[in-house]
C-alpha atoms as a PDB file:
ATOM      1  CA  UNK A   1       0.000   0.000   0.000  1.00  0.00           C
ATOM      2  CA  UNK A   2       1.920   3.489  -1.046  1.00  0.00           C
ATOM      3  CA  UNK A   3       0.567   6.548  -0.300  1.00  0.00           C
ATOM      4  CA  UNK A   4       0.768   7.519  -4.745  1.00  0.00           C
ATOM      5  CA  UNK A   5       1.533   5.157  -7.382  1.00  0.00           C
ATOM      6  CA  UNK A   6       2.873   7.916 -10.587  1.00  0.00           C
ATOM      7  CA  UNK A   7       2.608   5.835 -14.235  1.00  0.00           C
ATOM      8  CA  UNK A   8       5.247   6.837 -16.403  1.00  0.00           C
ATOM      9  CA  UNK A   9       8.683   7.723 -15.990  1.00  0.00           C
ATOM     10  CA  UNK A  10       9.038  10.806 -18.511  1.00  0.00           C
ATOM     11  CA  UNK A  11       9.229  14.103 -17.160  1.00  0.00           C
ATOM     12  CA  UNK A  12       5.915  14.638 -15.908  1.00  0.00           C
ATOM     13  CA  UNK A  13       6.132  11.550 -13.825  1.00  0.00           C
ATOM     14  CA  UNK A  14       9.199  12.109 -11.862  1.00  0.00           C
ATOM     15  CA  UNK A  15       8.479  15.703 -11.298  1.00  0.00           C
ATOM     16  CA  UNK A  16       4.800  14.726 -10.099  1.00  0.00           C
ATOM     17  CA  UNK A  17       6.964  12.214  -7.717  1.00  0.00           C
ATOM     18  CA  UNK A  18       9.703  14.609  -6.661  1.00  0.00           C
ATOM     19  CA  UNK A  19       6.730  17.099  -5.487  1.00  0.00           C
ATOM     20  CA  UNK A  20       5.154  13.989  -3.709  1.00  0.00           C
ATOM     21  CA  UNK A  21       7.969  12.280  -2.168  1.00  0.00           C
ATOM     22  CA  UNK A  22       9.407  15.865  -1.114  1.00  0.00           C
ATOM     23  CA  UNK A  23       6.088  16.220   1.008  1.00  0.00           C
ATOM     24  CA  UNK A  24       7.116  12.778   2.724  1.00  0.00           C
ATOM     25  CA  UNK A  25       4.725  10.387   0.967  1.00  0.00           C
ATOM     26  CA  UNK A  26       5.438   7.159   0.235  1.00  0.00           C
ATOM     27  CA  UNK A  27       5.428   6.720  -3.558  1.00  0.00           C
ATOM     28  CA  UNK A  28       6.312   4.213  -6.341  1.00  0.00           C
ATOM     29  CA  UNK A  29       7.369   5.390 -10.062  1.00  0.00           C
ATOM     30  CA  UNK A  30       6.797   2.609 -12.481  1.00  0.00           C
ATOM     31  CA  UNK A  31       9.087   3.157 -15.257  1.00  0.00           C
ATOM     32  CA  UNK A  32       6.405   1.947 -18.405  1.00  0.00           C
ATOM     33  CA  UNK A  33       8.283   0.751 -21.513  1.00  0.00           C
ATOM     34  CA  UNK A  34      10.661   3.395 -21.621  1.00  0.00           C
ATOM     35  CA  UNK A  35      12.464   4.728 -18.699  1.00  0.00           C
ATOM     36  CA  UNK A  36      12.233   8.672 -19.537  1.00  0.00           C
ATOM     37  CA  UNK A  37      10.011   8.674 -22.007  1.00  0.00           C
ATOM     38  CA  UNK A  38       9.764  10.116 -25.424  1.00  0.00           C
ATOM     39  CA  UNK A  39      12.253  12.616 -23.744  1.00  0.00           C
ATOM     40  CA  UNK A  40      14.873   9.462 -23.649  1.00  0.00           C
ATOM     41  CA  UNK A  41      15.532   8.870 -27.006  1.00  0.00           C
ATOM     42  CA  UNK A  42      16.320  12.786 -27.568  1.00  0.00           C
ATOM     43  CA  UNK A  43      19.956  13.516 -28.819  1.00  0.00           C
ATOM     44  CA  UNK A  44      20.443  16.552 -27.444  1.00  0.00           C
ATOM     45  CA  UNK A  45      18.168  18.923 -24.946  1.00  0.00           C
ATOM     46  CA  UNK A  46      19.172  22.993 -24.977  1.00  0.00           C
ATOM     47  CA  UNK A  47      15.480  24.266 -24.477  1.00  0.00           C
ATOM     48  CA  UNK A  48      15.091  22.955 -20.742  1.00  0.00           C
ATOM     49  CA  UNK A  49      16.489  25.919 -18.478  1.00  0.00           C
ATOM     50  CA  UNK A  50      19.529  25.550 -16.324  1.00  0.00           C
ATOM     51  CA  UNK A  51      21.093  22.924 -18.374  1.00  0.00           C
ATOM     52  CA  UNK A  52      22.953  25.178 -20.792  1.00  0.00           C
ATOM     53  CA  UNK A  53      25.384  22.359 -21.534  1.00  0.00           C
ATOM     54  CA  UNK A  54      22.930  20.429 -23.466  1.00  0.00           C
ATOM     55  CA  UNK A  55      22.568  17.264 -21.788  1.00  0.00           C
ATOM     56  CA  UNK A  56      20.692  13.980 -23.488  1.00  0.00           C
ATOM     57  CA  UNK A  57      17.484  12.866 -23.061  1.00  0.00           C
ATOM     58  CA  UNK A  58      18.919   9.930 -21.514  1.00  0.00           C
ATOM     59  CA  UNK A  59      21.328  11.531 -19.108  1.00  0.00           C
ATOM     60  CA  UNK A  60      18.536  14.674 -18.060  1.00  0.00           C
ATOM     61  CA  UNK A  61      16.628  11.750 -17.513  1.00  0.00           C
ATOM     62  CA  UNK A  62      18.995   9.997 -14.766  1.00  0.00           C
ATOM     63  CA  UNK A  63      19.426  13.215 -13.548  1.00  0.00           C
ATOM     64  CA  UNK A  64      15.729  13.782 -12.727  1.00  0.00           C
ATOM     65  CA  UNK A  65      16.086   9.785 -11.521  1.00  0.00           C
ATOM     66  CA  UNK A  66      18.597  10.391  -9.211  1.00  0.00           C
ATOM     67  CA  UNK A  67      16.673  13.352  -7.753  1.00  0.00           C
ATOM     68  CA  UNK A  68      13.418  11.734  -6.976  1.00  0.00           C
ATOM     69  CA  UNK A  69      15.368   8.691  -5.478  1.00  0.00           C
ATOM     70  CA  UNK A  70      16.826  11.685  -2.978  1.00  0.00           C
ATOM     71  CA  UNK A  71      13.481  11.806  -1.287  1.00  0.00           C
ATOM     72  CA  UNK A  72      12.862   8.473  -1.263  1.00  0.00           C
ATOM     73  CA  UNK A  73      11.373   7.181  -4.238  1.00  0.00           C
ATOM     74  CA  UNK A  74      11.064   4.325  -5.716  1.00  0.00           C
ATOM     75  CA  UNK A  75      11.136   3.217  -9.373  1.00  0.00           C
ATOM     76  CA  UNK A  76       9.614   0.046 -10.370  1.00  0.00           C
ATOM     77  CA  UNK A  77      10.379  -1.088 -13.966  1.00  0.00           C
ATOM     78  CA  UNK A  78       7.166  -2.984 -14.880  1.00  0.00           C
ATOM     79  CA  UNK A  79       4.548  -1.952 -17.251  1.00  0.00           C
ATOM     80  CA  UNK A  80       0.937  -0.931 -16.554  1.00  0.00           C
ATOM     81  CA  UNK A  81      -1.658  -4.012 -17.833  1.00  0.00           C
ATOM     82  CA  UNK A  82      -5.066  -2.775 -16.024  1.00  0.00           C
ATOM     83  CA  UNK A  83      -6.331  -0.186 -13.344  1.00  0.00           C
ATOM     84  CA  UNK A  84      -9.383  -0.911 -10.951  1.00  0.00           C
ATOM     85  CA  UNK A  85     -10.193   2.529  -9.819  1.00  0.00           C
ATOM     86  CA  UNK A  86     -13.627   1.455  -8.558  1.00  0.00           C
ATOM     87  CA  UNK A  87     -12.758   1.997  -4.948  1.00  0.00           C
ATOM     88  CA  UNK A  88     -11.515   3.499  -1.878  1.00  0.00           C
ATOM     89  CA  UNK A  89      -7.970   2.404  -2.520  1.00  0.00           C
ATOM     90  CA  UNK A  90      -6.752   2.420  -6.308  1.00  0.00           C
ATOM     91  CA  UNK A  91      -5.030  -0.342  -7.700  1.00  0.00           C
ATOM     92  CA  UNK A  92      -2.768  -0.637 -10.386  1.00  0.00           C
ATOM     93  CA  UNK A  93      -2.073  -4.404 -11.918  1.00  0.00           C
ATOM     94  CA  UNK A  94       1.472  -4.775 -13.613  1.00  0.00           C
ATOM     95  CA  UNK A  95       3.391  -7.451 -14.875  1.00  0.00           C
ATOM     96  CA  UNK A  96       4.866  -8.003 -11.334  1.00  0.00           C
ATOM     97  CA  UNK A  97       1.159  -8.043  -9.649  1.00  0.00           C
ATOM     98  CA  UNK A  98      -1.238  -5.514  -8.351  1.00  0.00           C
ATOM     99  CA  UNK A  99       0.136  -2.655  -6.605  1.00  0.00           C
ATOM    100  CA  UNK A 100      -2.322  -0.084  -4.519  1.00  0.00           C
ATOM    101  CA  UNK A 101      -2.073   3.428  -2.963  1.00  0.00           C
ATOM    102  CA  UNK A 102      -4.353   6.369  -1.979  1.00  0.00           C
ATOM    103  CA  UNK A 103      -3.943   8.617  -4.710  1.00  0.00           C
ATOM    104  CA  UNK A 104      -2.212   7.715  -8.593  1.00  0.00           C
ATOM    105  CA  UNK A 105      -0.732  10.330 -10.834  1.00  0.00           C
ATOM    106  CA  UNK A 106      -1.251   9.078 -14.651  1.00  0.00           C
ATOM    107  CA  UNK A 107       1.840  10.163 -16.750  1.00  0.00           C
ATOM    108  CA  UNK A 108       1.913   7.310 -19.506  1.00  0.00           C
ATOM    109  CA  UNK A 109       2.594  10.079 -22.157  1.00  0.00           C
ATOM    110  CA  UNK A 110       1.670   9.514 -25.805  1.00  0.00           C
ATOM    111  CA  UNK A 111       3.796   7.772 -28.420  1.00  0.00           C
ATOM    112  CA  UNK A 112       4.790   9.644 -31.857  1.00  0.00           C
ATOM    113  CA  UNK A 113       3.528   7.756 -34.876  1.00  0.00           C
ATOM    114  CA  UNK A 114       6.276   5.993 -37.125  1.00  0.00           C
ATOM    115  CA  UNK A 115       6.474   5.526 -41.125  1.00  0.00           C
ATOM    116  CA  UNK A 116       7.820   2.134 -40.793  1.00  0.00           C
ATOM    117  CA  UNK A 117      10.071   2.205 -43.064  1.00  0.00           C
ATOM    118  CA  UNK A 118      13.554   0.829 -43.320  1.00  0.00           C
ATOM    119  CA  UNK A 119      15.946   2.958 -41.310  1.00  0.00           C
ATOM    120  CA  UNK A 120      13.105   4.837 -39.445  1.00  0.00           C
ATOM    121  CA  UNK A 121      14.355   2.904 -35.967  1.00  0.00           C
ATOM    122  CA  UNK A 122      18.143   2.814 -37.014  1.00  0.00           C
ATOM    123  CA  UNK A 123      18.814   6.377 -36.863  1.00  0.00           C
ATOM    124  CA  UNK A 124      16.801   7.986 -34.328  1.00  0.00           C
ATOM    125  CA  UNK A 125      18.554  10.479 -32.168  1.00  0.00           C
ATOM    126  CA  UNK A 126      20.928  10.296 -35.208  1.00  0.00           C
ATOM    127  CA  UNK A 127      18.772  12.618 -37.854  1.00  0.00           C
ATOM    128  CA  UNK A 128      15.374  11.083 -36.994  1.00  0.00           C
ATOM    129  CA  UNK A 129      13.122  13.239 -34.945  1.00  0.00           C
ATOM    130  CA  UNK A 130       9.238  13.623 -33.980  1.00  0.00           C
ATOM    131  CA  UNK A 131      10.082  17.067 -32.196  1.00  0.00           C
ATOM    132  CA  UNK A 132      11.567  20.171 -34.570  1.00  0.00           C
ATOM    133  CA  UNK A 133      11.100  22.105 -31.995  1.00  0.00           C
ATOM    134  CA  UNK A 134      13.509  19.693 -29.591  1.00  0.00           C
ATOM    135  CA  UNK A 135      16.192  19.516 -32.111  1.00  0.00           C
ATOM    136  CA  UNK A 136      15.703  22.318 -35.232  1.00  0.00           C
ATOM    137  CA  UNK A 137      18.874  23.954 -33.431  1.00  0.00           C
ATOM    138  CA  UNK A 138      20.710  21.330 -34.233  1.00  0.00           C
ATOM    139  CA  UNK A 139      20.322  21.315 -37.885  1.00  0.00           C
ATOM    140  CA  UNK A 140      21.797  24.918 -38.759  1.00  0.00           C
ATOM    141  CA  UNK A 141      22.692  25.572 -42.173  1.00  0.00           C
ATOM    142  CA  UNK A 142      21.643  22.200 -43.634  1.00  0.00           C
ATOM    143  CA  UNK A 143      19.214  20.397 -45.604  1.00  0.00           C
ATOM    144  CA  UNK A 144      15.996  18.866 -43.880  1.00  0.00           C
ATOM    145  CA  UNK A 145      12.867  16.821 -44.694  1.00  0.00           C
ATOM    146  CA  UNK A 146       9.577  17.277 -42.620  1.00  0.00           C
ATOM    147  CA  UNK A 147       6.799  14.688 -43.215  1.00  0.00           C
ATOM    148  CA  UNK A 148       3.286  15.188 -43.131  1.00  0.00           C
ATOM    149  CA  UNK A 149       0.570  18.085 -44.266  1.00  0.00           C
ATOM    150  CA  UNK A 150      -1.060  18.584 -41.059  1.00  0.00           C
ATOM    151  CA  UNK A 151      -0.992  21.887 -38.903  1.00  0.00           C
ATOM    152  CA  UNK A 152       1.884  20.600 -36.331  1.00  0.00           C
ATOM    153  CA  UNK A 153       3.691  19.389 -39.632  1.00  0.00           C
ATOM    154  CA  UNK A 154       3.370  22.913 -41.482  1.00  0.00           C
ATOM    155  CA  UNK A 155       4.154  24.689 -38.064  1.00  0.00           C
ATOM    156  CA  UNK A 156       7.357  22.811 -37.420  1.00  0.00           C
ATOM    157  CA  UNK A 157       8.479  22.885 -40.861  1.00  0.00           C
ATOM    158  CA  UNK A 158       8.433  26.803 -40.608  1.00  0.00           C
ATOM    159  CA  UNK A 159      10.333  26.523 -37.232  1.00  0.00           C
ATOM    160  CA  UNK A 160      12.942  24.820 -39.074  1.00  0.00           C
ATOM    161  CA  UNK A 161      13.471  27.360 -41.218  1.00  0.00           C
ATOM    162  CA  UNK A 162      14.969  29.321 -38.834  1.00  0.00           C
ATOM    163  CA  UNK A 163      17.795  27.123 -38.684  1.00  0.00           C
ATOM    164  CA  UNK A 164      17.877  24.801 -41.688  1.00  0.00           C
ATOM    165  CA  UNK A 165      18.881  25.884 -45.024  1.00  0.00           C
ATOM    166  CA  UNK A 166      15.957  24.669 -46.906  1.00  0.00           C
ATOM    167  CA  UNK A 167      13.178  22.509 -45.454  1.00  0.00           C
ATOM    168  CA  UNK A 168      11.347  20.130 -47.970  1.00  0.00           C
ATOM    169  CA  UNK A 169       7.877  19.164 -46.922  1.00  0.00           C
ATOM    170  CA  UNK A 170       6.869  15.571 -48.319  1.00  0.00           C
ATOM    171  CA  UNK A 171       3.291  15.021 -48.558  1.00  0.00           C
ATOM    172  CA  UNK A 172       1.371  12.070 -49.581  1.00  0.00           C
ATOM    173  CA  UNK A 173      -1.151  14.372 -50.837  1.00  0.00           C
ATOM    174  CA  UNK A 174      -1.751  17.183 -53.618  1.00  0.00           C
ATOM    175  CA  UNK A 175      -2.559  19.734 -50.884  1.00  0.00           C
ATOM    176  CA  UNK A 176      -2.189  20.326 -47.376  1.00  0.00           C
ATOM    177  CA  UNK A 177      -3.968  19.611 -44.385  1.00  0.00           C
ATOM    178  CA  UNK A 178      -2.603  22.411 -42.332  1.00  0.00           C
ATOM    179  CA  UNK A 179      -4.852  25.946 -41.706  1.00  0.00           C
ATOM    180  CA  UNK A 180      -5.608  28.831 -44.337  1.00  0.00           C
ATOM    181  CA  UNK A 181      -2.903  30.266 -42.214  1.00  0.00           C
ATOM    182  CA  UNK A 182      -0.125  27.933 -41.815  1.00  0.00           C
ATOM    183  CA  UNK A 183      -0.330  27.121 -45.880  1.00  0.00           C
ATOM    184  CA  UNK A 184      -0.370  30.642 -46.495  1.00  0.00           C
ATOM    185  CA  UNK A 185       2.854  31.275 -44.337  1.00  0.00           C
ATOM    186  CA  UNK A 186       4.494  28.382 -46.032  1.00  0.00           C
ATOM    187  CA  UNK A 187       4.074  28.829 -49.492  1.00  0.00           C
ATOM    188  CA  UNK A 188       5.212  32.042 -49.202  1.00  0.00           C
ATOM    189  CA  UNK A 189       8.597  31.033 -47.290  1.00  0.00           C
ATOM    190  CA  UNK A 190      11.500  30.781 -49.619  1.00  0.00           C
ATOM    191  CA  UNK A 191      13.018  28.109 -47.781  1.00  0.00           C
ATOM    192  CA  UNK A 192      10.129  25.630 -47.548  1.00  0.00           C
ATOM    193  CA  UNK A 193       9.559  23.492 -50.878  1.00  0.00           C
ATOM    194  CA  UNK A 194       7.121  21.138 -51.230  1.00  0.00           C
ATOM    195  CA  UNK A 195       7.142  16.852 -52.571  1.00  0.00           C
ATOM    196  CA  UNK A 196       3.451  15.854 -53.442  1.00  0.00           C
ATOM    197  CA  UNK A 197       1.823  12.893 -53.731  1.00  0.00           C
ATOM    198  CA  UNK A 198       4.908  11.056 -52.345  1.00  0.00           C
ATOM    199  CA  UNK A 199       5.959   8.644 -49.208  1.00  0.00           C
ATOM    200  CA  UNK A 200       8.878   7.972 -47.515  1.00  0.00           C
ATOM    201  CA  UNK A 201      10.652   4.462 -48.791  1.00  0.00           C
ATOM    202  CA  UNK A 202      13.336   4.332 -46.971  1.00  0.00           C
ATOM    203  CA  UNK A 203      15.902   6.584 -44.417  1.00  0.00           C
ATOM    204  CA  UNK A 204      19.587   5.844 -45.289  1.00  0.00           C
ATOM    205  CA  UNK A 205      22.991   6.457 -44.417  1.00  0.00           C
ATOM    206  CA  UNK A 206      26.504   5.222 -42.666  1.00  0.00           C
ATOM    207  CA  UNK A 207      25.954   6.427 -39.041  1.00  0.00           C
ATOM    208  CA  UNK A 208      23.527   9.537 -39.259  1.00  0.00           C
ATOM    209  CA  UNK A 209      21.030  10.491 -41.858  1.00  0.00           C
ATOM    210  CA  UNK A 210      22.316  11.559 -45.186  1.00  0.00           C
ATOM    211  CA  UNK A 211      19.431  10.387 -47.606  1.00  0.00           C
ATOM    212  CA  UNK A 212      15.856   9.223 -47.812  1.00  0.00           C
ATOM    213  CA  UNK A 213      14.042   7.294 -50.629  1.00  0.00           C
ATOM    214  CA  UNK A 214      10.458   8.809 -51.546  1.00  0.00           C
ATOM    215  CA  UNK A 215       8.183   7.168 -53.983  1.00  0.00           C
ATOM    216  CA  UNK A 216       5.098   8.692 -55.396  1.00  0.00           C
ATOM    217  CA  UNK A 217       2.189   7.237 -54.015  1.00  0.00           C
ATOM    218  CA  UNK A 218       1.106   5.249 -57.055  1.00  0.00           C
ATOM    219  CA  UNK A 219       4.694   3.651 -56.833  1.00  0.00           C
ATOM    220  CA  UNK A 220       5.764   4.953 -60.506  1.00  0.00           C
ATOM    221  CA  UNK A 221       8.537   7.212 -59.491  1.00  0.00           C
ATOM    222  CA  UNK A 222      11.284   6.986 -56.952  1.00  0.00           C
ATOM    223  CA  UNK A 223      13.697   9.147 -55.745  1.00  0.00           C
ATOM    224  CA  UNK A 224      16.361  10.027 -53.307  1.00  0.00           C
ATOM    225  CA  UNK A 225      16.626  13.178 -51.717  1.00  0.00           C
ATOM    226  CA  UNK A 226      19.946  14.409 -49.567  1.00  0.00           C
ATOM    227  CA  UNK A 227      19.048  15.748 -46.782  1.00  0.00           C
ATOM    228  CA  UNK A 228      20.429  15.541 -42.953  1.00  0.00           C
ATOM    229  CA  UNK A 229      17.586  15.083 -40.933  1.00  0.00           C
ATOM    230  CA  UNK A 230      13.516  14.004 -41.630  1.00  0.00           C
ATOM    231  CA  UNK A 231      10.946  15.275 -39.218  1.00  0.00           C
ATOM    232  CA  UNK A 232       7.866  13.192 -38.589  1.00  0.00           C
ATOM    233  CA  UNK A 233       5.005  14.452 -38.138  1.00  0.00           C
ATOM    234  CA  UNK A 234       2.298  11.857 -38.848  1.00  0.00           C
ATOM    235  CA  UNK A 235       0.454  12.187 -35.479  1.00  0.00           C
ATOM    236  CA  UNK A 236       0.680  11.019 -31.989  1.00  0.00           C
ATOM    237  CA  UNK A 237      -1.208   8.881 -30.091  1.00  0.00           C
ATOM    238  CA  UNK A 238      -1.584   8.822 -26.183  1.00  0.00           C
ATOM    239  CA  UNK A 239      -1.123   6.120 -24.608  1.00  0.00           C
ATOM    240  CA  UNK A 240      -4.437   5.750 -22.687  1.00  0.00           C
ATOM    241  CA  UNK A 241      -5.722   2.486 -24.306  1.00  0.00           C
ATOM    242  CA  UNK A 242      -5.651   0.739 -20.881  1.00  0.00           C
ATOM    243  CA  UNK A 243      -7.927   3.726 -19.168  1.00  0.00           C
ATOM    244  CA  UNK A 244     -10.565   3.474 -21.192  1.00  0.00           C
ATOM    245  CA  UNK A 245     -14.089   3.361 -19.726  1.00  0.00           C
ATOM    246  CA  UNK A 246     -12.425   3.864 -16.564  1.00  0.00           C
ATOM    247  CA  UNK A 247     -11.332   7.761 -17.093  1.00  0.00           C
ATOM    248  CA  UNK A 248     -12.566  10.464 -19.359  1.00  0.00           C
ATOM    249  CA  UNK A 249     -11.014  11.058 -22.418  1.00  0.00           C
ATOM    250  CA  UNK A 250     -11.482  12.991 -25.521  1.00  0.00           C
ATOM    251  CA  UNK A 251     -12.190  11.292 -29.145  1.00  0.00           C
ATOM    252  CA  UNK A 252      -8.222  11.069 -30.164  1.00  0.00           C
ATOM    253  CA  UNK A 253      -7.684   9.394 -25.992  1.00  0.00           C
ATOM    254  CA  UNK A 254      -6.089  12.101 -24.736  1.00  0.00           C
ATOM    255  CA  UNK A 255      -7.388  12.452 -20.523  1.00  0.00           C
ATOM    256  CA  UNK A 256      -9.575  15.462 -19.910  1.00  0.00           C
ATOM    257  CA  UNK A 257      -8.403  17.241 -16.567  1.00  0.00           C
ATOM    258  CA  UNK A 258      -9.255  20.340 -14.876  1.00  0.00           C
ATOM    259  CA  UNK A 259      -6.478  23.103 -13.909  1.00  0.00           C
ATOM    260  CA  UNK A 260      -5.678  21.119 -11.068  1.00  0.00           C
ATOM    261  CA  UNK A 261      -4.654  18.373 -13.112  1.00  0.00           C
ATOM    262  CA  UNK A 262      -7.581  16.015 -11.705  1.00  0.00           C
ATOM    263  CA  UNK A 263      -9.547  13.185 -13.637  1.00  0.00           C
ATOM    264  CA  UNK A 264     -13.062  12.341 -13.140  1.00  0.00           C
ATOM    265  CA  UNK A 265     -12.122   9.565 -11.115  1.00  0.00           C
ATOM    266  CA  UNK A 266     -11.396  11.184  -7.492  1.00  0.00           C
ATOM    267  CA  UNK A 267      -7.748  10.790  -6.499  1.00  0.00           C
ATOM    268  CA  UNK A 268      -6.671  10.077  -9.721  1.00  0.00           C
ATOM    269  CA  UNK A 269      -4.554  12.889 -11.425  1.00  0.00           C
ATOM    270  CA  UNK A 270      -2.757  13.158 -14.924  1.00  0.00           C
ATOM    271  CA  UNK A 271      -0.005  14.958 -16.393  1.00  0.00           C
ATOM    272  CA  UNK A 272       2.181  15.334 -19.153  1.00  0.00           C
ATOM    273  CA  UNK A 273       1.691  13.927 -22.932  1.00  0.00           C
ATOM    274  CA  UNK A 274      -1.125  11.831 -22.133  1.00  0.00           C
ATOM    275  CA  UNK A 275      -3.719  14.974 -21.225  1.00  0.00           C
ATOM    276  CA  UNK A 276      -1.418  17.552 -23.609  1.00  0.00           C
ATOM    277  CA  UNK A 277      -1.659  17.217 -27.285  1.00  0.00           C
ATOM    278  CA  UNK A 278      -0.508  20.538 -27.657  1.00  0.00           C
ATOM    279  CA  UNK A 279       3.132  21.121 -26.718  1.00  0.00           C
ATOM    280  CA  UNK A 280       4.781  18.252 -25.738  1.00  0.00           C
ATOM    281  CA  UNK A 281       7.697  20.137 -24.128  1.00  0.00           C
ATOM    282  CA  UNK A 282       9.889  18.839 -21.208  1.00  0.00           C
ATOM    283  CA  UNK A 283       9.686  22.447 -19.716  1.00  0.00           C
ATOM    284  CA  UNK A 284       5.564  22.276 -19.684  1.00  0.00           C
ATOM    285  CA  UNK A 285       5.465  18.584 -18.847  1.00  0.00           C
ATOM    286  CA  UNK A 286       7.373  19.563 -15.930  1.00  0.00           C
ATOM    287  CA  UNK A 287       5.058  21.832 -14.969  1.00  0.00           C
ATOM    288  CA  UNK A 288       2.042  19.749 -15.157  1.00  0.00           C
ATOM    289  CA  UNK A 289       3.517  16.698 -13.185  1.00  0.00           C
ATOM    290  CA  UNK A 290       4.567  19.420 -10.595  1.00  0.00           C
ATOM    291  CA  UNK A 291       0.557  20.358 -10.287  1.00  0.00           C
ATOM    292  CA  UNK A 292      -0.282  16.560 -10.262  1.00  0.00           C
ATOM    293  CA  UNK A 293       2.465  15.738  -7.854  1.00  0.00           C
ATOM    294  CA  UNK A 294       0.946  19.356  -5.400  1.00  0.00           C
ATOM    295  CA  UNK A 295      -2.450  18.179  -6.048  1.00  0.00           C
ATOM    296  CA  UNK A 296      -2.365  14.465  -4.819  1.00  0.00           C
ATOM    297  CA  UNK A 297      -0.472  15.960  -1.866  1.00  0.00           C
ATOM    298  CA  UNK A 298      -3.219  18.202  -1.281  1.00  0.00           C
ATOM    299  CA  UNK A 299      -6.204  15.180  -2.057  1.00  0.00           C
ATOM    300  CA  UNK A 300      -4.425  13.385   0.378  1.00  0.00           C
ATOM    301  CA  UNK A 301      -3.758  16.007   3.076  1.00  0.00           C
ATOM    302  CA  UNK A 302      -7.637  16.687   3.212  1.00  0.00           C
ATOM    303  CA  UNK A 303      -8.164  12.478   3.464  1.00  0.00           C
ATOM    304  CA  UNK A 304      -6.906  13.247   7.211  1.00  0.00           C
ATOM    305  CA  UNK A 305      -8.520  15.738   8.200  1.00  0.00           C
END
């Protein structure tokens, strides 16, 4: 029996559990399928502040590890496989068995979609990204791809273009997806061009991105196309599957929470990617596991009174 049982281990989770192990309450972390979250398999973080020397994902992550064990604790690397939230005390069932506690902070984040392709895996963290606005610095003075039509794809291709040197946009399409707005701003960019009606075949190169293989979407012409780094931007999903009909989402599964960072269910809080499908920032996913983690301190706190 803990006192809160955080899911995830990105940064909304282990802030949530700093803030609730600070306040002296017993409380479990389990880790999910990837120990940091999306946030691990970043190459190189300089948007967080106080961390001007541009630490990894991976080690900002056992940073923010290390800190939470400090106040006691615990990580638990097992996976979420159902949640009986029906009662007084809320239990969580994982691999290992069912663990319960008194209040449960849900920071399971959301996964980017992939292509699929060849080479899509290979060189992530190495060219490959689902976040232009995590690593567009990165690419200064080169040659990038972003892919996808949609509004975050259009808005992060004209990010890019602060830093890139061109930015081709490939598109499976004949037109875009994205706002009046956002088309409007990007046709009229010199540094955004545009691939229709094509898909992404394959991502190649000897240790970092240096081509990619498009095809037009009726498979009669193929191409290859230099370029340094390929955005993705084919949609996320949150990784709420194993909440449903138990809390309240919205039609794409995203949790619906108030300001406080509370679910329908009472004592049940959420934070981070899997209520945000706007920003998906370590900065603001910080701050919403640091409202979970001040809000199950504060459920609790009346629980005694």
């Amino acid at each position: 029996m803990q006192d809160v049982i955080v899911i995830g281990s990105g940064p909304a989770g282990l802030n949530a559990a700093l803030y609730t192990a600070r306040a002296g309450l017993e409380t479990k972390v389990i880790a999910g399928p990837q120990l940091g979250g999306q946030v691990a398999i970043t190459w190189e973080i300089d948007n967080y502040l106080g961390f001007s020397e541009t630490p990894s994902g991976a080690e900002l992550t056992e940073r923010m590890v290390q800190h939470i064990q400090k106040f006691g604790a615990e990580l638990v690397y097992d996976e979420v496989t159902g949640v009986d939230f029906s009662g007084d005390v809320l239990e969580v069932h994982t691999y290992g068995g069912p663990l319960r506690a008194r209040a449960v902070v849900v920071a399971a984040g959301a996964t980017a979609r992939r292509l699929g392709v060849p080479g899509e895996e290979t060189f992530i963290g190495r060219g490959v990204s689902y976040c232009a606005t995590c690593d567009g610095a990165f690419f200064r003075g080169q040659h990038v791809l972003v892919v996808g039509g949609g509004d975050s794809a259009i808005e992060e291709a004209l990010f890019l273009t602060r830093f890139a040197d061109s930015v081709r946009v490939v598109h499976r399409r004949d037109a875009l997806r994205a706002g009046p707005q956002l088309q409007e701003r990007a046709f009229a960019n010199d540094r955004i061009s545009f691939v229709w009606n094509s898909v992404v075949r394959e991502i190649a190169g000897k240790g970092k991105v240096e081509r990619v293989r498009v095809a037009g979407t009726d498979d009669a012409l193929e191409d290859e196309l230099e370029a340094t780094g390929i955005f993705i931007f084919v949609g996320h999903t949150p990784n709420s599957e194993v909440f449903r009909g138990v809390l309240d989402m919205d039609n794409h599964g995203y949790l619906e929470v108030d300001e406080r960072m509370r679910t329908n269910v009472p004592g049940v809080f959420a934070a981070g990617e899997i209520m945000d499908p706007l920003w998906r920032q370590v900065a603001t996913s910080v701050g919403q596991g640091a409202v979970a983690g001040m809000s199950a301190e504060a459920y609790l706190g009346a629980l005694t009174v």
